[in-house]
PDB file of N, CA and C in Angstrom:
ATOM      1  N   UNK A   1      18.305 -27.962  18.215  1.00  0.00           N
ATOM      2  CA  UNK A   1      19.235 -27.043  18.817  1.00  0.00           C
ATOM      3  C   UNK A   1      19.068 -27.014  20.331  1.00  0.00           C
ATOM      4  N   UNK A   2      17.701 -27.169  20.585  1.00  0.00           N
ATOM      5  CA  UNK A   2      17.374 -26.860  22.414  1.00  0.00           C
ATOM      6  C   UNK A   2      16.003 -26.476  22.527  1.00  0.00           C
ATOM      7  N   UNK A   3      15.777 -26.754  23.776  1.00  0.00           N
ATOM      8  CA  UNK A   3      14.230 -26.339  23.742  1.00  0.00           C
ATOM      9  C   UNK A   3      14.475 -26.057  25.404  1.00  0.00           C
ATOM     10  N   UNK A   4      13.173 -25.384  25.729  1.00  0.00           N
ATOM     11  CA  UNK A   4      12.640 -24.718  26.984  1.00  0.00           C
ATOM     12  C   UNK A   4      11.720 -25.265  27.738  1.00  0.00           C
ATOM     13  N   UNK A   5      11.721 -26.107  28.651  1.00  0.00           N
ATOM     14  CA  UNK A   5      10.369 -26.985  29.343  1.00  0.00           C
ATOM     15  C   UNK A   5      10.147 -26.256  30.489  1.00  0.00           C
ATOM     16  N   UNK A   6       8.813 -26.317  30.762  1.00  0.00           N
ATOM     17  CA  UNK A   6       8.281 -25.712  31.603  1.00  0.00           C
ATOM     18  C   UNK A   6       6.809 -26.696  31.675  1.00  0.00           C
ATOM     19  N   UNK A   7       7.002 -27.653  32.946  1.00  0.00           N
ATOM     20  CA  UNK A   7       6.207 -28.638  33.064  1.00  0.00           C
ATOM     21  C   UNK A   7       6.065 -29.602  32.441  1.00  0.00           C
ATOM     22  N   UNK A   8       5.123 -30.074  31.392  1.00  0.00           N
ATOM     23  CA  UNK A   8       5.515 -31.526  30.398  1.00  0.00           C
ATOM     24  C   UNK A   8       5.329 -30.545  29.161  1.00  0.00           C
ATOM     25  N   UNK A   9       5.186 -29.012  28.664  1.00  0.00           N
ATOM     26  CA  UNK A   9       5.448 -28.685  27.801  1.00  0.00           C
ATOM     27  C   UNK A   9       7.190 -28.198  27.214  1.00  0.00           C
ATOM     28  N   UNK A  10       7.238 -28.312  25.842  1.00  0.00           N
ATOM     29  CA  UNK A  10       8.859 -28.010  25.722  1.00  0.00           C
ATOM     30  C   UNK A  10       8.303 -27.343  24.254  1.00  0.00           C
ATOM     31  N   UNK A  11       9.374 -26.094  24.485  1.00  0.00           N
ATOM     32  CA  UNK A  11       9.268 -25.310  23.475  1.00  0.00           C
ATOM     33  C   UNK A  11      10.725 -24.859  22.629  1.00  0.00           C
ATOM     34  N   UNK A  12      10.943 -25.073  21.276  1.00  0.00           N
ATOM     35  CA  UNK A  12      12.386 -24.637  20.788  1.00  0.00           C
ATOM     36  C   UNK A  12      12.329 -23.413  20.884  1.00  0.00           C
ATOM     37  N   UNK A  13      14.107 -22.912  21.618  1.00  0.00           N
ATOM     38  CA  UNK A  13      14.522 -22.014  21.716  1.00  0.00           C
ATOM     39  C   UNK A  13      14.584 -21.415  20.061  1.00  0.00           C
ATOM     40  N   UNK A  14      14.677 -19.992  20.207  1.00  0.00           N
ATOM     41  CA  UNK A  14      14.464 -19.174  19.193  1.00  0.00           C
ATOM     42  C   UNK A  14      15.467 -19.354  18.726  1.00  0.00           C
ATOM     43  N   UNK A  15      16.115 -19.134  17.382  1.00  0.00           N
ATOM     44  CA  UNK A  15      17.204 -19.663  16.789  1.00  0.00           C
ATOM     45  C   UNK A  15      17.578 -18.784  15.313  1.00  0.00           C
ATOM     46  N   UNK A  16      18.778 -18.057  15.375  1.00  0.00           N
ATOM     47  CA  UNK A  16      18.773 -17.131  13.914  1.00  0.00           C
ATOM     48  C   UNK A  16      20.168 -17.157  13.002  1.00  0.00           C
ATOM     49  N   UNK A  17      20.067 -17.708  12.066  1.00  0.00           N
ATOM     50  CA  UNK A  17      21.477 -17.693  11.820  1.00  0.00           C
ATOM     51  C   UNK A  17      21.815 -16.936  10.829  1.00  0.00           C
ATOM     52  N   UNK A  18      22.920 -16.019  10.692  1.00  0.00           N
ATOM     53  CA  UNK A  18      22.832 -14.949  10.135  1.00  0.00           C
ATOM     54  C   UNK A  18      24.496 -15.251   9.452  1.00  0.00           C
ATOM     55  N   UNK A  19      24.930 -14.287   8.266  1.00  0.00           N
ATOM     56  CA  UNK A  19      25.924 -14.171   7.387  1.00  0.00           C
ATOM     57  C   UNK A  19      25.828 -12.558   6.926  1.00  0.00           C
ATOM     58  N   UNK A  20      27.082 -11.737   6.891  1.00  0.00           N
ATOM     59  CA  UNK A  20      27.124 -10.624   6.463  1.00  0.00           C
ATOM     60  C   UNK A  20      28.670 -10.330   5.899  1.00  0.00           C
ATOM     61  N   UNK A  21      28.591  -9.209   5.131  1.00  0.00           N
ATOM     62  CA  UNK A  21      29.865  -8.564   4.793  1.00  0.00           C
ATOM     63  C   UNK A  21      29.511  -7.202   4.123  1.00  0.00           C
ATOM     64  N   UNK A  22      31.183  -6.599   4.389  1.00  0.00           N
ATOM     65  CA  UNK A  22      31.177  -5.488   3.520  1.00  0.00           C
ATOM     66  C   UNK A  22      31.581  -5.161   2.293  1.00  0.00           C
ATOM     67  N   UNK A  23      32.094  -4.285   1.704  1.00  0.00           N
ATOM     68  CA  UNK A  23      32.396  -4.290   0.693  1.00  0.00           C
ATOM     69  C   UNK A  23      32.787  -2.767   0.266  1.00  0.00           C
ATOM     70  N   UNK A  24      34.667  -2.365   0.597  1.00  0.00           N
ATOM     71  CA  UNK A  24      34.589  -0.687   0.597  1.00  0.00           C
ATOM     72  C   UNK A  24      34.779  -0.459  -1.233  1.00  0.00           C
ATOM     73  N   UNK A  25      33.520   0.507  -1.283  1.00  0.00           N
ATOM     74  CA  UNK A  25      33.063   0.673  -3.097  1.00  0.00           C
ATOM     75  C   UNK A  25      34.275   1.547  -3.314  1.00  0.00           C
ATOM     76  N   UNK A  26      34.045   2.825  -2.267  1.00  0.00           N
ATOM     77  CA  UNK A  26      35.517   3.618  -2.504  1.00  0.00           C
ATOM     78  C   UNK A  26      36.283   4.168  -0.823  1.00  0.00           C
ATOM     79  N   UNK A  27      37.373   4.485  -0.533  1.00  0.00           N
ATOM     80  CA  UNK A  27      37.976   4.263   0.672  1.00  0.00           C
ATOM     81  C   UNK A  27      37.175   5.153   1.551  1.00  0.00           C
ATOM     82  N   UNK A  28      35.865   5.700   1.415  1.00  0.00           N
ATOM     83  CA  UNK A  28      35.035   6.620   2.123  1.00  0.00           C
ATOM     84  C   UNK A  28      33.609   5.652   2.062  1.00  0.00           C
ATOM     85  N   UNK A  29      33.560   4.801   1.313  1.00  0.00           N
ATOM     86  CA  UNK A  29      31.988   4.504   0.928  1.00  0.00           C
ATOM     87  C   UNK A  29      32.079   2.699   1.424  1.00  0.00           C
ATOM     88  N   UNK A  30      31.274   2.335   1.595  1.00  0.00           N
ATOM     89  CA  UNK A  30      31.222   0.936   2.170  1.00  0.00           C
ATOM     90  C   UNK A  30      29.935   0.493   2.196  1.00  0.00           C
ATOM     91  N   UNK A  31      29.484  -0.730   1.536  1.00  0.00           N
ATOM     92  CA  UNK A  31      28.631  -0.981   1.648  1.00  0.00           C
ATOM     93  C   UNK A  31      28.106  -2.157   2.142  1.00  0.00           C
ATOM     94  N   UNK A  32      27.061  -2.409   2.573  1.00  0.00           N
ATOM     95  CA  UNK A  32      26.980  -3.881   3.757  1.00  0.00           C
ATOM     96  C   UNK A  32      25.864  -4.569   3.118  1.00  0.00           C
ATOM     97  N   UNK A  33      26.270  -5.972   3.585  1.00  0.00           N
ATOM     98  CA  UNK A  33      25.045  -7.184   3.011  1.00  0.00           C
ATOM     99  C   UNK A  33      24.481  -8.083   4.392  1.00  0.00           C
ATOM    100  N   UNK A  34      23.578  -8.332   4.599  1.00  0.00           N
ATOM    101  CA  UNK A  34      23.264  -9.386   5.625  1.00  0.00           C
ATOM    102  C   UNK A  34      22.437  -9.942   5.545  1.00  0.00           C
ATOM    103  N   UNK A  35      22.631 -11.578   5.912  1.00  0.00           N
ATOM    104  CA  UNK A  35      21.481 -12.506   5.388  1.00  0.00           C
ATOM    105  C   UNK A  35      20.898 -13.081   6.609  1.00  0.00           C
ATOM    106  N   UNK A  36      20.205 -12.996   6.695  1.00  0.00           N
ATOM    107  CA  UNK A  36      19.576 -13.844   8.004  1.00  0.00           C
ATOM    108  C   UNK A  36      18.436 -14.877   7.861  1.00  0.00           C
ATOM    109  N   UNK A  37      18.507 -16.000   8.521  1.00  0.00           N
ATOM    110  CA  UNK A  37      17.676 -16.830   8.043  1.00  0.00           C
ATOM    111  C   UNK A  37      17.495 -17.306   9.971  1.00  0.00           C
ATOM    112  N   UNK A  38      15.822 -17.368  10.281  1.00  0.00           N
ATOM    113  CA  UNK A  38      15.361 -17.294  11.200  1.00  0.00           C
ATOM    114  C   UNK A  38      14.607 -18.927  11.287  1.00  0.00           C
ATOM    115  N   UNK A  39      15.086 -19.359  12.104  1.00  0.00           N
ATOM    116  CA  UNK A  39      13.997 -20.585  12.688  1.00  0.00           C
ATOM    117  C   UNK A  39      12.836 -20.375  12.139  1.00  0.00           C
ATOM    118  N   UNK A  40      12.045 -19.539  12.675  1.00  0.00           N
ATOM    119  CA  UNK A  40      10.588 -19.957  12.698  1.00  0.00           C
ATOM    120  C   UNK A  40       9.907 -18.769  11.912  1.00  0.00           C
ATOM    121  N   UNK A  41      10.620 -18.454  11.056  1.00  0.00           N
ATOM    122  CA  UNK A  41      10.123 -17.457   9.821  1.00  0.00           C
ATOM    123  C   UNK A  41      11.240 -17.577   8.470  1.00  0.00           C
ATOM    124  N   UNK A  42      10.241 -17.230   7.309  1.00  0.00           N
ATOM    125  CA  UNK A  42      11.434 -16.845   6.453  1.00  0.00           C
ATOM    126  C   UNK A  42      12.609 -15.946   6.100  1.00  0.00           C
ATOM    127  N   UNK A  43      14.029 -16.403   5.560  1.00  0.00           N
ATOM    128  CA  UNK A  43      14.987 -15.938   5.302  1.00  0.00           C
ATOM    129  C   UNK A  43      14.530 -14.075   4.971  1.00  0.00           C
ATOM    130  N   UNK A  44      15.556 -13.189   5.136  1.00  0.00           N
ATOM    131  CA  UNK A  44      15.506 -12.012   4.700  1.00  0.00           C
ATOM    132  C   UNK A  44      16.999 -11.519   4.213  1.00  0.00           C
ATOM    133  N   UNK A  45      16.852 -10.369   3.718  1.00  0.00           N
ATOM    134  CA  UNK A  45      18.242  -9.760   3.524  1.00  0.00           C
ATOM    135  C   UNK A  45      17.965  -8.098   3.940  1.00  0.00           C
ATOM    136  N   UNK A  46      19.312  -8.151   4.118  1.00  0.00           N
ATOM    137  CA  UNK A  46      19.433  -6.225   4.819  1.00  0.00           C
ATOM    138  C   UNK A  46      20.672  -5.670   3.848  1.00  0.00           C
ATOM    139  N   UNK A  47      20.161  -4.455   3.613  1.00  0.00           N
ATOM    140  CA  UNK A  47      21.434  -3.936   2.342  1.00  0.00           C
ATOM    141  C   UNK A  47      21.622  -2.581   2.999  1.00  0.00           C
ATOM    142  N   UNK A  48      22.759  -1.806   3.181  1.00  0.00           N
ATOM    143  CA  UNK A  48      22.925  -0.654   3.987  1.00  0.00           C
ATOM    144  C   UNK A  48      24.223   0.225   3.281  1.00  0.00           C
ATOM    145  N   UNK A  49      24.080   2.004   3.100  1.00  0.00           N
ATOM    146  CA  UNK A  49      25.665   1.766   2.818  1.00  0.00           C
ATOM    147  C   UNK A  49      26.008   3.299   4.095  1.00  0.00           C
ATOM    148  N   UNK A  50      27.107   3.243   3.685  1.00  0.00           N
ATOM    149  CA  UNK A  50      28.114   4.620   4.774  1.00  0.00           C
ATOM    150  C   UNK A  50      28.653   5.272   4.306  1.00  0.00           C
ATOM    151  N   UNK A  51      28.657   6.363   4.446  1.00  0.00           N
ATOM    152  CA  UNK A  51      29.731   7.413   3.423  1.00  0.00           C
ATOM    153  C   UNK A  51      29.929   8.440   4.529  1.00  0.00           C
ATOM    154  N   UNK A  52      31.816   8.116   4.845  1.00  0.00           N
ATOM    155  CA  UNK A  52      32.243   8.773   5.798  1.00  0.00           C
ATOM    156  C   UNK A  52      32.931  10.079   5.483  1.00  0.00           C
ATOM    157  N   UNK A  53      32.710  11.326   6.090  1.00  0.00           N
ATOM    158  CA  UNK A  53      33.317  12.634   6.028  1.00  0.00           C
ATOM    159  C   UNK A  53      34.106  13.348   6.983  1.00  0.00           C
ATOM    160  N   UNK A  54      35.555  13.317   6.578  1.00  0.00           N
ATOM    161  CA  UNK A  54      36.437  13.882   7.555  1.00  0.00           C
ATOM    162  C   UNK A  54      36.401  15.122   7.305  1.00  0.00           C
ATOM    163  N   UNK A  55      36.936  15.544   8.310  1.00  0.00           N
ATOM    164  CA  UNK A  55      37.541  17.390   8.647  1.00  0.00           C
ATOM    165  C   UNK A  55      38.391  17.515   8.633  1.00  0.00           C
ATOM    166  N   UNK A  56      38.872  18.662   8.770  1.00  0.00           N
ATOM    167  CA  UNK A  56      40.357  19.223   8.690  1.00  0.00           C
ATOM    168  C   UNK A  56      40.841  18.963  10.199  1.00  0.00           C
ATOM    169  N   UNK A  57      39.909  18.804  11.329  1.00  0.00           N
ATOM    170  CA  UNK A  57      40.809  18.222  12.548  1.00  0.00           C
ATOM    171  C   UNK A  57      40.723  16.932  12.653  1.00  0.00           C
ATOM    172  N   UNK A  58      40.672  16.585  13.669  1.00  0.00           N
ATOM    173  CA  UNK A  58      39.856  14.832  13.889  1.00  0.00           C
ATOM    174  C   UNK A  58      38.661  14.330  13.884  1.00  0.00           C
ATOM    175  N   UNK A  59      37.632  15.307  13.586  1.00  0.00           N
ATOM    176  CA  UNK A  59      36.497  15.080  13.916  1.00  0.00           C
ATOM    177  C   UNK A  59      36.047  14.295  12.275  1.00  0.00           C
ATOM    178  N   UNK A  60      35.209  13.248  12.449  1.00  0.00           N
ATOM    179  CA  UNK A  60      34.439  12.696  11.327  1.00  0.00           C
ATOM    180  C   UNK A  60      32.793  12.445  11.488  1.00  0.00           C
ATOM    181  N   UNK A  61      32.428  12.315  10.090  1.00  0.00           N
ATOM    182  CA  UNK A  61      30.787  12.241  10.568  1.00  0.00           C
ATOM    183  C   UNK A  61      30.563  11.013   9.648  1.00  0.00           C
ATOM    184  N   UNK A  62      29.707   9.882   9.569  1.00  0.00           N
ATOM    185  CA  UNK A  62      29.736   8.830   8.799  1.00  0.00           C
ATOM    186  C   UNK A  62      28.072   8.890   8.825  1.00  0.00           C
ATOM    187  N   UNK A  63      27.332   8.862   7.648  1.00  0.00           N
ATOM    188  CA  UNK A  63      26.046   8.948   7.464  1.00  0.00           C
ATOM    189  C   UNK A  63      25.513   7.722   6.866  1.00  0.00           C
ATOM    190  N   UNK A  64      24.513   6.998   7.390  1.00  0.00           N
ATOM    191  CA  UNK A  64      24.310   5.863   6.872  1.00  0.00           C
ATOM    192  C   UNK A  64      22.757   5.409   6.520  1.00  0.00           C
ATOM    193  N   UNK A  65      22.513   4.853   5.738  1.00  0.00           N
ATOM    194  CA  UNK A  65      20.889   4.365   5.279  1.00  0.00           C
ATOM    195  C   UNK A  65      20.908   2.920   5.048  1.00  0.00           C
ATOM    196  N   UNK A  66      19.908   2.205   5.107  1.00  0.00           N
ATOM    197  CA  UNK A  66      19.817   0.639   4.851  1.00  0.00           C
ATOM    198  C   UNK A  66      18.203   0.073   4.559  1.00  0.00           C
ATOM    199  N   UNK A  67      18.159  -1.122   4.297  1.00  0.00           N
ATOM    200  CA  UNK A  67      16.706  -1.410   4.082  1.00  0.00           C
ATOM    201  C   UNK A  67      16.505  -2.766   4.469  1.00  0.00           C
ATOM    202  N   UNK A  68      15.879  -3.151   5.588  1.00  0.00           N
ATOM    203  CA  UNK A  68      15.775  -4.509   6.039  1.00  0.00           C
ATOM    204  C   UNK A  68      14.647  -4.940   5.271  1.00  0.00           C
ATOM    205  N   UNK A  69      14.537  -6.421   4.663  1.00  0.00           N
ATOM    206  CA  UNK A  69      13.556  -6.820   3.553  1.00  0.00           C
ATOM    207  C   UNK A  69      12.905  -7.767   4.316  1.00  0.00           C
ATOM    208  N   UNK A  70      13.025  -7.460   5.320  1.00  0.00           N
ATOM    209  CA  UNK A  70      11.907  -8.418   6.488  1.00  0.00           C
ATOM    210  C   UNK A  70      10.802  -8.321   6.782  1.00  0.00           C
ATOM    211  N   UNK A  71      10.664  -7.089   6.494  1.00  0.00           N
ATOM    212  CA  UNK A  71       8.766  -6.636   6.501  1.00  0.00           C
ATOM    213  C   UNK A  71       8.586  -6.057   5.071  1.00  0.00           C
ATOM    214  N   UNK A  72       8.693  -6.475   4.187  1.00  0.00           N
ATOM    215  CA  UNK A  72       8.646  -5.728   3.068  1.00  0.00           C
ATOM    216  C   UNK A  72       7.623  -6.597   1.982  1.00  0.00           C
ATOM    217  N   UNK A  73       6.877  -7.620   2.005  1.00  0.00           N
ATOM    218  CA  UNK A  73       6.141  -8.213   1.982  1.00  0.00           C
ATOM    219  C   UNK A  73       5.078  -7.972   2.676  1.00  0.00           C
ATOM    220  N   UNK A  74       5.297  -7.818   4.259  1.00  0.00           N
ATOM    221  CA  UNK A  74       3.544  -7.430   4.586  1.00  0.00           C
ATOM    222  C   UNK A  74       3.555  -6.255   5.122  1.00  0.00           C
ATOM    223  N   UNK A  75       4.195  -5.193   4.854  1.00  0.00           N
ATOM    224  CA  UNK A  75       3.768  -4.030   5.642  1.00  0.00           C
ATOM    225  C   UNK A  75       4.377  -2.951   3.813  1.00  0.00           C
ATOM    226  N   UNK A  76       3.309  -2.016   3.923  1.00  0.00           N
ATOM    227  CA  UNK A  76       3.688  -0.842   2.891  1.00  0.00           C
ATOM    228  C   UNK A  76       4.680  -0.087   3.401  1.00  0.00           C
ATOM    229  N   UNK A  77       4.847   0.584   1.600  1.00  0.00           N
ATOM    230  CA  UNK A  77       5.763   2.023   2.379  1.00  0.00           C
ATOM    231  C   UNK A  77       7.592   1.672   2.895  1.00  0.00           C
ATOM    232  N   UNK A  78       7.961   2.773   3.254  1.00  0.00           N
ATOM    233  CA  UNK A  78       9.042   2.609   4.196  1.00  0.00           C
ATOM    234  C   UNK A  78       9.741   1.949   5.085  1.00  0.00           C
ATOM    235  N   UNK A  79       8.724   0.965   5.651  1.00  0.00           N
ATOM    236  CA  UNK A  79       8.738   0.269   6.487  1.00  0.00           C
ATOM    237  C   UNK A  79      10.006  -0.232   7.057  1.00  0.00           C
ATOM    238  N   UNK A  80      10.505  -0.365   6.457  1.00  0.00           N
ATOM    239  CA  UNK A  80      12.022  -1.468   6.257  1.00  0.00           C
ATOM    240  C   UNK A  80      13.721  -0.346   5.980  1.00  0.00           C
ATOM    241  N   UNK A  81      13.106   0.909   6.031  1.00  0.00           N
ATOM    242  CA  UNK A  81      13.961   1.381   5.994  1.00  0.00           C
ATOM    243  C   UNK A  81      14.690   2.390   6.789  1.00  0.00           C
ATOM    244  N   UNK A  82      15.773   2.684   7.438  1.00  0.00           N
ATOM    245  CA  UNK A  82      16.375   3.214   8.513  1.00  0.00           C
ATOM    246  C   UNK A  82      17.537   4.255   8.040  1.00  0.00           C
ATOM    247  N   UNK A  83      17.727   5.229   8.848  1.00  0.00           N
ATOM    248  CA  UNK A  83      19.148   5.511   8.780  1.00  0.00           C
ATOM    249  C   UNK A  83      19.802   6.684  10.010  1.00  0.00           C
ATOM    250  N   UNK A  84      20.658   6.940  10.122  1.00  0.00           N
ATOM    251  CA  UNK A  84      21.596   7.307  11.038  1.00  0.00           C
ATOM    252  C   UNK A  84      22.648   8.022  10.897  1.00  0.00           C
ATOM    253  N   UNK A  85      23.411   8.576  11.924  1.00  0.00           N
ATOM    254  CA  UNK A  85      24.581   9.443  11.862  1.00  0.00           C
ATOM    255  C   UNK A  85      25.409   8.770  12.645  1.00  0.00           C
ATOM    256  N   UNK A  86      26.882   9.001  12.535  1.00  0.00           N
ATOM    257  CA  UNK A  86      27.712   8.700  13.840  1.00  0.00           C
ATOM    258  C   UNK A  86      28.759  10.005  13.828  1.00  0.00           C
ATOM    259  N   UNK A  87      29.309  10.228  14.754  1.00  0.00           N
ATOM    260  CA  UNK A  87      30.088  11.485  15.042  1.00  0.00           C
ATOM    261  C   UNK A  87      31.236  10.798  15.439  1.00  0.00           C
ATOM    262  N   UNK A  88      32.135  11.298  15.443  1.00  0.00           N
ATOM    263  CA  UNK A  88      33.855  10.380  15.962  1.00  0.00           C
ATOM    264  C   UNK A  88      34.454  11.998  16.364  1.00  0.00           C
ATOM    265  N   UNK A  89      34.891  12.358  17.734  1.00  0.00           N
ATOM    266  CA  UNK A  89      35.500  13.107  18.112  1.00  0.00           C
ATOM    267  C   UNK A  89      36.765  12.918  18.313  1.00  0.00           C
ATOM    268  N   UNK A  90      38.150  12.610  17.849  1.00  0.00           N
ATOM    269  CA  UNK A  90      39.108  12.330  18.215  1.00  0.00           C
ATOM    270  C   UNK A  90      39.284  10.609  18.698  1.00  0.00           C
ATOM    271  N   UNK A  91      39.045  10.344  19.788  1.00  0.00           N
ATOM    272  CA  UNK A  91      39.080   8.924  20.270  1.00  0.00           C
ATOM    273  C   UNK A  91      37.618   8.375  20.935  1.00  0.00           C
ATOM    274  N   UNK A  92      36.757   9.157  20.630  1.00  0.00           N
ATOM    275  CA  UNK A  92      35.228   9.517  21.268  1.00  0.00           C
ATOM    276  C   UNK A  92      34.289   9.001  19.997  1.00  0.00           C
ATOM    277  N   UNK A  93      33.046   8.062  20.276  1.00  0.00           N
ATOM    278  CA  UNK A  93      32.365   8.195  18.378  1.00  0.00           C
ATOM    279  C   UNK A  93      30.869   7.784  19.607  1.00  0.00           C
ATOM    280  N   UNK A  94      30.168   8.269  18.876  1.00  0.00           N
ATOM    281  CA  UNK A  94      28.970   7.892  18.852  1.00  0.00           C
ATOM    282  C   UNK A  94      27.957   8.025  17.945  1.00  0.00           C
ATOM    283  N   UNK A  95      27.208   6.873  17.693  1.00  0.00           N
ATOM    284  CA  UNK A  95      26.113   6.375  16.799  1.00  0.00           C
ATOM    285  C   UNK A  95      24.935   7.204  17.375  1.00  0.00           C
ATOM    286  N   UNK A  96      24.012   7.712  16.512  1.00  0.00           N
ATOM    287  CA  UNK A  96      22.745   8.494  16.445  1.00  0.00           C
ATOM    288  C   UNK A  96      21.530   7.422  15.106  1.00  0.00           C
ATOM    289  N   UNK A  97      21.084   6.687  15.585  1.00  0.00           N
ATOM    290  CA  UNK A  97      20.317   5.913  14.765  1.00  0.00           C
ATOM    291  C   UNK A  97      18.282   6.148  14.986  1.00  0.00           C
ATOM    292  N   UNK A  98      17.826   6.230  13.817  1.00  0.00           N
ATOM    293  CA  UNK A  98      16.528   6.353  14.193  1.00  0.00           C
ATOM    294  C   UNK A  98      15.702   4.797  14.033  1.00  0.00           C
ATOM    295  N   UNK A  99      15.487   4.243  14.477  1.00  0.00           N
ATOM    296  CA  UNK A  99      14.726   2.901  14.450  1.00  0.00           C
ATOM    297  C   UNK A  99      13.674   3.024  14.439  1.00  0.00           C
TER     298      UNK A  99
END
């Protein structure tokens, strides 16, 4: 793909190639797949879903959880798992995610 030299050493650039989709379960609920397969480590998958809640004005709130299976082999526990809010004010949205 490419590499990085720096003097007579050359090093391959980092390299990730990834595939995803969704999939709406019901016209509020959606759920996501992503595959990623990394150069210089093994393949993983990420599974996530959303379940969005409107109001009676414009305002919506979309709550979301997921589980990246990338550390889930060497690290215990939770590790791999995330989740978040997003707020949508009219034409305004912002994501609230804990990483």
């Amino acid at each position: 793909m490419g590499s990085l030299k720096f003097d007579q050493k050359a090093d391959p650039l980092p390299t990730t190639f990834k595939l995803g989709g969704t999939m709406h379960i019901q016209p509020e609920l959606v759920l996501a797949l992503d595959l990623v397969g990394p150069r210089d480590n093994a393949p993983y998958a990420a599974i996530g879903v959303e379940k969005l809640f409107k109001t009676q004005s414009e305002t919506k709130l979309a709550i979301r959880c997921g589980y990246n299976m990338r550390s889930a082999k060497d690290i215990e526990g939770l590790s791999g798992f995330a989740t978040g809010i997003g707020i949508s004010f009219n034409a305004i949205a912002s994501p609230l995610t804990r990483f």
